[in-house]
C-alpha atoms as a PDB file:
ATOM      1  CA  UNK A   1      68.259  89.147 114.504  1.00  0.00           C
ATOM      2  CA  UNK A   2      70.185  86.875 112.587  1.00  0.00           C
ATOM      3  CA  UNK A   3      69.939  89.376 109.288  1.00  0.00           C
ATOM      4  CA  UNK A   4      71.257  92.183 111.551  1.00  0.00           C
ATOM      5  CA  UNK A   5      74.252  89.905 112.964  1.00  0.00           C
ATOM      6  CA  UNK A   6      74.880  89.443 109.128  1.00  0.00           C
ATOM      7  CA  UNK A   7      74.945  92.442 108.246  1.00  0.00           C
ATOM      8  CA  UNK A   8      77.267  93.530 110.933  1.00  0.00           C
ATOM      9  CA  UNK A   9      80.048  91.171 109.948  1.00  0.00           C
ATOM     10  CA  UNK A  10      79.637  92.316 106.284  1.00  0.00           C
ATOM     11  CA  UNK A  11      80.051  95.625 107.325  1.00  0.00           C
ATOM     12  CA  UNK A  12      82.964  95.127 109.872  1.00  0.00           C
ATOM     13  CA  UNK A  13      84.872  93.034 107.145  1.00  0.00           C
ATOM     14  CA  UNK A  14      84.245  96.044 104.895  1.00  0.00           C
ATOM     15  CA  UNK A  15      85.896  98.665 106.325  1.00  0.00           C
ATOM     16  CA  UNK A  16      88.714  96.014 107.688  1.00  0.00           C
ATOM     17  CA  UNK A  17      89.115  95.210 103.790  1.00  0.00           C
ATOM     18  CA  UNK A  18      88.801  99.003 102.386  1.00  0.00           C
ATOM     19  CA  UNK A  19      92.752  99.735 103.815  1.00  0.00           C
ATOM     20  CA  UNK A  20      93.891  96.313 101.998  1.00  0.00           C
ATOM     21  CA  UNK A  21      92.410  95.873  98.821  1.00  0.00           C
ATOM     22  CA  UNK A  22      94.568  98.088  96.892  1.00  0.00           C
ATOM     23  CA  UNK A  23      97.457  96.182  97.736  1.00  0.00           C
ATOM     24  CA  UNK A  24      95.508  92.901  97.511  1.00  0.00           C
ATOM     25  CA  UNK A  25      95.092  93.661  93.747  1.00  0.00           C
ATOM     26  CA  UNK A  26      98.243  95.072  93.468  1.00  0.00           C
ATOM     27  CA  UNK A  27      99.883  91.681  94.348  1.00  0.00           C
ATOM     28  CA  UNK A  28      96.864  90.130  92.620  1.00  0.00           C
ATOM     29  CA  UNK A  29      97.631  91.521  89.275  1.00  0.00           C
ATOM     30  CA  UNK A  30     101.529  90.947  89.388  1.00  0.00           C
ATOM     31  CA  UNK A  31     101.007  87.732  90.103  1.00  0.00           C
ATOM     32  CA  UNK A  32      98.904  87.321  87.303  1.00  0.00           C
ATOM     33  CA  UNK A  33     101.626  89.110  84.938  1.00  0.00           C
ATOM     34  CA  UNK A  34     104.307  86.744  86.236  1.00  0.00           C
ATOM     35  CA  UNK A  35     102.129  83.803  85.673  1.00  0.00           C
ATOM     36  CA  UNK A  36     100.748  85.057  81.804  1.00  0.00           C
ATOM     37  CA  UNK A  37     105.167  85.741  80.849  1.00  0.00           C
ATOM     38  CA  UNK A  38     105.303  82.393  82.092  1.00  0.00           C
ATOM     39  CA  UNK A  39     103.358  81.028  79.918  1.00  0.00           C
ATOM     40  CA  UNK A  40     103.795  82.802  77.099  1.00  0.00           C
ATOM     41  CA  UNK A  41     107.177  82.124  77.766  1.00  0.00           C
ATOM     42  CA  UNK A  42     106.459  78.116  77.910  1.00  0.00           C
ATOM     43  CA  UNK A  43     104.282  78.363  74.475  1.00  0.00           C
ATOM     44  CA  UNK A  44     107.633  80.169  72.927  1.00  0.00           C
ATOM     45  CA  UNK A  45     110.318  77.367  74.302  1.00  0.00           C
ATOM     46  CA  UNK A  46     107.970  75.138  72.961  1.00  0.00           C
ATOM     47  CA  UNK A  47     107.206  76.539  69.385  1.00  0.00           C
ATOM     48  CA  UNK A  48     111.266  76.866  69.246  1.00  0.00           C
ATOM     49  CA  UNK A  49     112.339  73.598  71.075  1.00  0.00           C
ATOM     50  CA  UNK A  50     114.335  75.571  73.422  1.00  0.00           C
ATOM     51  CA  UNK A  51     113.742  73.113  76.531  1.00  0.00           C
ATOM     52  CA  UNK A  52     117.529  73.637  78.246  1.00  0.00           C
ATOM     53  CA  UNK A  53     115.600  76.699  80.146  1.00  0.00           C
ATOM     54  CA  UNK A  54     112.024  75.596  81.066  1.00  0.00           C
ATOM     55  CA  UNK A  55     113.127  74.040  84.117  1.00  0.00           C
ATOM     56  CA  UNK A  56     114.930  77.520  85.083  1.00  0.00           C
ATOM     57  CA  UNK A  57     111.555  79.922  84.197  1.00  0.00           C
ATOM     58  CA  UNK A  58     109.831  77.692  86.872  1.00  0.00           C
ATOM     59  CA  UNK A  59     111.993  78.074  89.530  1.00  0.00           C
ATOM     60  CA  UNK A  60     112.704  81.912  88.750  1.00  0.00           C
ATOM     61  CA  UNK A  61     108.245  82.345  88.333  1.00  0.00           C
ATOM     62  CA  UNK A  62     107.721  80.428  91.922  1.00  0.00           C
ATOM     63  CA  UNK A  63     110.762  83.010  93.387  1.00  0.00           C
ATOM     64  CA  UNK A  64     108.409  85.815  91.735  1.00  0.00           C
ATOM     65  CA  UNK A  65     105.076  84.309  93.392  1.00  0.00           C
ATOM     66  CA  UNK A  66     107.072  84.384  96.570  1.00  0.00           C
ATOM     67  CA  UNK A  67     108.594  87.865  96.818  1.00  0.00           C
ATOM     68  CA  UNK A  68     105.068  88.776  95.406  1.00  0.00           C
ATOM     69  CA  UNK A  69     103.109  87.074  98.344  1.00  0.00           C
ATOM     70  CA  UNK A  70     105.764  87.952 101.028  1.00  0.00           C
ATOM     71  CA  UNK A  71     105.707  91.635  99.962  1.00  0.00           C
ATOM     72  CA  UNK A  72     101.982  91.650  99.849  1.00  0.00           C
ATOM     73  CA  UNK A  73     102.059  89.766 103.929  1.00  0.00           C
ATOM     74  CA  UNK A  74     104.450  91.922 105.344  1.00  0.00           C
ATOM     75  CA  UNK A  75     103.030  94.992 104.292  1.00  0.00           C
ATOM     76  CA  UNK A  76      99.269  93.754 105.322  1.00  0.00           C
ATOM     77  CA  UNK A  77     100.929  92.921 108.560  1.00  0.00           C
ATOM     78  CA  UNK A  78     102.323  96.237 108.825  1.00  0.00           C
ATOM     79  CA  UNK A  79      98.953  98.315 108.261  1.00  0.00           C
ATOM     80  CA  UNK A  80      96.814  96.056 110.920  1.00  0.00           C
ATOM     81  CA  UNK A  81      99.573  96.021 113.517  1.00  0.00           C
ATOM     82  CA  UNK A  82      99.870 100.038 113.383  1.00  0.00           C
ATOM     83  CA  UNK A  83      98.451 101.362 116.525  1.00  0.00           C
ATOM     84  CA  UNK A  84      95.706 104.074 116.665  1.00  0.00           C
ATOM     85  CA  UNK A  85      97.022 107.605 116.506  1.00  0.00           C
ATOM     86  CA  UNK A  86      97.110 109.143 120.206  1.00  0.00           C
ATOM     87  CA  UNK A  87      95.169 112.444 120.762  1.00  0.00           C
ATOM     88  CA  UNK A  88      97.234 115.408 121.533  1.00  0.00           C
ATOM     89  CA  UNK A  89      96.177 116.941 124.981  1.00  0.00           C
ATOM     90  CA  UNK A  90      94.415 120.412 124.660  1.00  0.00           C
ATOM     91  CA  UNK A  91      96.719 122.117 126.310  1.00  0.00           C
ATOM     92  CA  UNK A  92     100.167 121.741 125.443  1.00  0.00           C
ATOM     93  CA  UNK A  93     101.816 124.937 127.518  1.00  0.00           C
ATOM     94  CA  UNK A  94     104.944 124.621 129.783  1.00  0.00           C
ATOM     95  CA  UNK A  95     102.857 125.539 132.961  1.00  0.00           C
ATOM     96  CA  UNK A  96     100.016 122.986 132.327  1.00  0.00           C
ATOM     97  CA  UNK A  97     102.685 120.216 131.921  1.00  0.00           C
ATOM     98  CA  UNK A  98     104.689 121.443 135.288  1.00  0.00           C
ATOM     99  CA  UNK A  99     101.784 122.162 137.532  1.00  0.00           C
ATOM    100  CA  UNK A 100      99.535 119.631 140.098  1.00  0.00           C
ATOM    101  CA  UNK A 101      96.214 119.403 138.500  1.00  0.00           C
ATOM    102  CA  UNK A 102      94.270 122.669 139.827  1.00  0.00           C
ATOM    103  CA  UNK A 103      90.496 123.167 140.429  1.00  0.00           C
ATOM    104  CA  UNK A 104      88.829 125.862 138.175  1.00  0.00           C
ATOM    105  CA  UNK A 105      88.329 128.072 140.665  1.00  0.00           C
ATOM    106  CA  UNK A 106      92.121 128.148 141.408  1.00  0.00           C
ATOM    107  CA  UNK A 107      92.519 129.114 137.441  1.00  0.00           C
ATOM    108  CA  UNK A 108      90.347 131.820 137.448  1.00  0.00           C
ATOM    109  CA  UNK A 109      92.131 133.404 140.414  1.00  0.00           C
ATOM    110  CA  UNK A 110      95.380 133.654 138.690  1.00  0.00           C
END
């Protein structure tokens, strides 16, 4: 019992994850980017003792992380908070939409 509860989670977190793990690893990887230029960046101030900028690469790499993160919440936010699509009714005709419900045999009269 406790293997199929298991199982039922895993699967449920599944296809909840399947819509947001391409932008997961979309943000994921950028942030990875920013944070590799950073340090290469870092190794290169140091190699050249150009220190007057280190302090401003990590304020503009934690703005980065941030519009990174905040882009990757909002849109996450945006695909779970969609509603479900509404069916379209069968019949989408003038007179359906106009008349009282009718009984079948009433339709077959006319």
């Amino acid at each position: 019992m406790l293997r199929l509860i298991k199982y039922g989670f895993l699967l449920r977190l599944l296809f909840w994850s399947r819509s947001i793990l391409p932008d997961f690893l979309k943000a994921a990887l950028a942030a990875l980017l920013v944070l590799y230029v950073h340090s290469e960046y870092l190794t290169w101030a140091s190699l050249v003792s150009h220190s007057a900028t280190i302090a401003i690469s990590f304020v503009i790499k934690n703005l980065a992380l941030a519009v990174i993160f905040a882009i990757c919440f909002f849109r996450l936010k945006q695909k779970t908070s969609d509603p479900l699509p509404q069916p379209k009714p069968a019949m989408e005709s003038k007179e359906f939409q106009d008349s009282a419900p009718r009984s079948r045999l009433d339709r077959m009269i006319d």
